[in-house]
C-alpha atoms as a PDB file:
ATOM      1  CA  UNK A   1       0.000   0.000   0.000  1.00  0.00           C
ATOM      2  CA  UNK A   2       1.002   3.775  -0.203  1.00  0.00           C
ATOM      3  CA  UNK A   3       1.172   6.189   1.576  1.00  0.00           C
ATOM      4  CA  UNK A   4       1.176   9.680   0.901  1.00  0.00           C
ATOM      5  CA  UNK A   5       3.271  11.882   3.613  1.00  0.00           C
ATOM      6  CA  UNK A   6       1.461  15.357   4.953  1.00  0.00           C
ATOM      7  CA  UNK A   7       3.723  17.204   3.206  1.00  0.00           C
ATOM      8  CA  UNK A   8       2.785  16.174   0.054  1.00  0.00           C
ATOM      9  CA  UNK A   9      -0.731  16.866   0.511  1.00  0.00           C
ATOM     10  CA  UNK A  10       0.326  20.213   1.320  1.00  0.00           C
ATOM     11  CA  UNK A  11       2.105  20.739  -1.103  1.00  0.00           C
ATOM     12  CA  UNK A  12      -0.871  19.526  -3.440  1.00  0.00           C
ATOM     13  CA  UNK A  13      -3.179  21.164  -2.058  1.00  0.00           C
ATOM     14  CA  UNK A  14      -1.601  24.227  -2.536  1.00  0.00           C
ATOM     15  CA  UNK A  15      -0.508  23.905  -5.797  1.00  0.00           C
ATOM     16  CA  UNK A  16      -4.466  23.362  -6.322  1.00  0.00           C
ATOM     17  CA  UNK A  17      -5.182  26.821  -4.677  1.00  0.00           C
ATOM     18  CA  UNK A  18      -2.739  28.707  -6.761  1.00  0.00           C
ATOM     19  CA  UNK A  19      -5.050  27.524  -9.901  1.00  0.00           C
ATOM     20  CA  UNK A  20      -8.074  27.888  -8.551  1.00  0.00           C
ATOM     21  CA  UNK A  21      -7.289  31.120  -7.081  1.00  0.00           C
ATOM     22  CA  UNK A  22      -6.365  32.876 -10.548  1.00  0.00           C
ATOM     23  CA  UNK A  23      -9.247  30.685 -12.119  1.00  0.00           C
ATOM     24  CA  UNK A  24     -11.803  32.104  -9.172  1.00  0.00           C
ATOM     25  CA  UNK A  25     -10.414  35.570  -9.624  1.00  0.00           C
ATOM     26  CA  UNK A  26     -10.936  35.954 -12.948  1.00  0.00           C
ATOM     27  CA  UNK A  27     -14.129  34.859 -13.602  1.00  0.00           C
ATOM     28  CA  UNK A  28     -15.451  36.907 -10.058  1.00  0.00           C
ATOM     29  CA  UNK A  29     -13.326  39.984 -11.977  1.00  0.00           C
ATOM     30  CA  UNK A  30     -15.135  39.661 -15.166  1.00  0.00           C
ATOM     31  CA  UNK A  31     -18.781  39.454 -13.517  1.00  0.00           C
ATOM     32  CA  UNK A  32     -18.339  41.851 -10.425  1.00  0.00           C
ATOM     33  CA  UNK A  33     -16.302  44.539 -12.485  1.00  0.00           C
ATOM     34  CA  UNK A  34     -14.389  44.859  -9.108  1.00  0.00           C
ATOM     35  CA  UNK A  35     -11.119  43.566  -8.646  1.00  0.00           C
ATOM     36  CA  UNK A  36     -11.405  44.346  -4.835  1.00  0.00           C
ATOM     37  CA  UNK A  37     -14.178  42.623  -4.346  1.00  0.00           C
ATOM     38  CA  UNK A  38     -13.356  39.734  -6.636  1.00  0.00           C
ATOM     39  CA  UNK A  39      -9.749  39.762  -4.628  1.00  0.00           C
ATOM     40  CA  UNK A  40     -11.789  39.401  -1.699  1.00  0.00           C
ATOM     41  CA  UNK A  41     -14.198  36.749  -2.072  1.00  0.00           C
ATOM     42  CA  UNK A  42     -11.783  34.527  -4.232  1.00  0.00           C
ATOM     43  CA  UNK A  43      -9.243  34.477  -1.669  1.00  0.00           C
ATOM     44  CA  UNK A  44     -12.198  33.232   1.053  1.00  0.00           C
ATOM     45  CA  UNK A  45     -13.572  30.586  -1.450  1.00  0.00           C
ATOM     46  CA  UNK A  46      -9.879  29.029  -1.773  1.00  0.00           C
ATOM     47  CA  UNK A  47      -9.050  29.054   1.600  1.00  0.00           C
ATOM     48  CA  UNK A  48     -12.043  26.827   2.499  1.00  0.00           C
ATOM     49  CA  UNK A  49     -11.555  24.946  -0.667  1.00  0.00           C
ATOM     50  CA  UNK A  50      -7.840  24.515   0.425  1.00  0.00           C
ATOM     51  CA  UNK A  51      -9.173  23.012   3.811  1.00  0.00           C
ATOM     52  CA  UNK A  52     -11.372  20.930   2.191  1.00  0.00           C
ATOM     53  CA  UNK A  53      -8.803  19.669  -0.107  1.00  0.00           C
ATOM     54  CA  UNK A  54      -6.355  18.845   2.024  1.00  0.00           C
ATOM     55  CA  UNK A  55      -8.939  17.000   4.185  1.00  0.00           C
ATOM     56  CA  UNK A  56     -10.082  14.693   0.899  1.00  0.00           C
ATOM     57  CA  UNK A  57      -6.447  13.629   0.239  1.00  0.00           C
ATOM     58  CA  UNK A  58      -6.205  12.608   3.777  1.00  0.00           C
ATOM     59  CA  UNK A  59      -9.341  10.922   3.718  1.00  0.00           C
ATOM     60  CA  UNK A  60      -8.370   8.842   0.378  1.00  0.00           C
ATOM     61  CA  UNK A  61      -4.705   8.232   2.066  1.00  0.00           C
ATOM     62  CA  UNK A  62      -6.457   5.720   4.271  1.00  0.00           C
ATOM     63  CA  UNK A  63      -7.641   3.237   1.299  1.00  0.00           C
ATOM     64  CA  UNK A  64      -5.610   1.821  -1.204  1.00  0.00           C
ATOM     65  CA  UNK A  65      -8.598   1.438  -3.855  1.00  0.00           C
ATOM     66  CA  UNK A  66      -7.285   1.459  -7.108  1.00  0.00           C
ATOM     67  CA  UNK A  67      -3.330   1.168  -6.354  1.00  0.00           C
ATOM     68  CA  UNK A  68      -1.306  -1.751  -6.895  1.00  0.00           C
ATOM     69  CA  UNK A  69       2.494  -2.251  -6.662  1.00  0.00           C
ATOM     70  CA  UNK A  70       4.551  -2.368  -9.279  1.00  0.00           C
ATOM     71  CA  UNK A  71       7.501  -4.700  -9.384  1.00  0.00           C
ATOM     72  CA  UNK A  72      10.138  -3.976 -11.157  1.00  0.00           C
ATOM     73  CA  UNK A  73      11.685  -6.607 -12.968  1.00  0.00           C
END
């Protein structure tokens, strides 16, 4: 089985809020014609989402559904 160390997940999961961030931000900048408000709000989403992400690669850490071991040969 493997196992994915914390640090990696953090490091995933921020990686993933650096994306969604600009993605978020762009698209709340287009519709709200306010980059202070889009700044705002997309910067809230993605810190939940970043919680909530983190939380989901934990949560699939603990099964090994769809893994397997490769031997090398």
């Amino acid at each position: 089985m493997f196992h994915e160390h914390h640090f990696r997940s953090v490091l995933k999961s921020f990686t993933w809020l650096v994306v969604g961030f600009s993605v978020t931000f762009t698209i709340l900048v287009l519709i709200a014609r306010d980059w202070k408000v889009a700044l705002l709000e997309a910067l809230l989403i993605q810190a939940i989402k970043f919680v909530f992400f983190y939380l989901h690669e934990r949560l699939w850490n603990r099964t090994n559904f769809g893994q397997q071991i490769k031997i090398k040969k």
